[in-house]
Protein backbone atom coordinates (compact mmCIF):
# COMPACT_ATOMS: atom_id res chain seq x y z
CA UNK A 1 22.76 55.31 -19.64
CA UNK A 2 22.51 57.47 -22.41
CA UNK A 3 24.85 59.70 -23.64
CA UNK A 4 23.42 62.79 -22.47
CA UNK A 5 22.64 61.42 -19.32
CA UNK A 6 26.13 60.99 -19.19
CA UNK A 7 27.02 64.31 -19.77
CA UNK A 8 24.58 66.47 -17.30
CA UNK A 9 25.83 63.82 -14.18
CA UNK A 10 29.38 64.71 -15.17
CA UNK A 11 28.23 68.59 -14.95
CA UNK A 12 26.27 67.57 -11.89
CA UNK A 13 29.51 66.60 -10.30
CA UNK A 14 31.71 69.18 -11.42
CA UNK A 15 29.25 71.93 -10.31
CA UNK A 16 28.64 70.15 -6.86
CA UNK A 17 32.91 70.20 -6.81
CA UNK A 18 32.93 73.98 -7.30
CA UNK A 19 29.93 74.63 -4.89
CA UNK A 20 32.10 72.26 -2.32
CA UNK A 21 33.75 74.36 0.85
CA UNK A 22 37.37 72.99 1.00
CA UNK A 23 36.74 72.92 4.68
CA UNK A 24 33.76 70.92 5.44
CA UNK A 25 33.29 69.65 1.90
CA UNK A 26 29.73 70.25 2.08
CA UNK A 27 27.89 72.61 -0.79
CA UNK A 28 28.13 76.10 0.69
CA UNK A 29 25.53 76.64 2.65
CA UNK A 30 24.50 79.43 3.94
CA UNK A 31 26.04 81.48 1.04
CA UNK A 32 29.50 81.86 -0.09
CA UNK A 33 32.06 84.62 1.43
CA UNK A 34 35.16 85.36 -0.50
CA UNK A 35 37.69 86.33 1.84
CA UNK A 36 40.35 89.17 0.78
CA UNK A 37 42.86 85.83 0.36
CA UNK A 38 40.24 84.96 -2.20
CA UNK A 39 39.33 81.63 -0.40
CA UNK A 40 35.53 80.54 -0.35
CA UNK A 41 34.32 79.54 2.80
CA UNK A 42 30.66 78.39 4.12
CA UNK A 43 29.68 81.07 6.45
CA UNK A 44 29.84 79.66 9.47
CA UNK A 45 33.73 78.44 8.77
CA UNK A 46 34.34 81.84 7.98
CA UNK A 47 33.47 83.03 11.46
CA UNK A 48 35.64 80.56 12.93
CA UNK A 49 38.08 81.13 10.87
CA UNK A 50 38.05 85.25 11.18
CA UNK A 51 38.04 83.94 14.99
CA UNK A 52 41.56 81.95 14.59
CA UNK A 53 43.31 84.81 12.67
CA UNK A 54 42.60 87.41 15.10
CA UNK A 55 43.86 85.03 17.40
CA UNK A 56 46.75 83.32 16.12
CA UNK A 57 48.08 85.50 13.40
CA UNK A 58 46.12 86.68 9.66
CA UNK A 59 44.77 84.33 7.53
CA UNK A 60 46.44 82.66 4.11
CA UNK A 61 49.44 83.00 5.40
């Protein structure tokens, strides 16, 4: 490998790291919600999660 090759798979990774949800750890798909607690969440985890806190208490805390 060269060293530039080197360099765009390590920016691969870290941009496939920030595009991760901390949930699933799949890239976000559909888009990205940012929840007032400022957590990113794939869509459909959001719903389930909005789901939970009206449920069981708000969320991030």
């Amino acid at each position: 490998m060269t060293l530039s090759s080197l360099i765009v798979q390590d920016a691969m990774e870290a941009l496939a790291q920030v595009l991760s949800c901390p949930v699933c750890l799949e890239l976000f798909t559909p888009p990205v919600l940012v929840l007032s607690c400022t957590h990113n969440f794939c869509r459909k985890l959001r719903w389930e999660l909005v789901d939970r806190r009206e449920n069981q208490g708000t969320l991030g805390k």
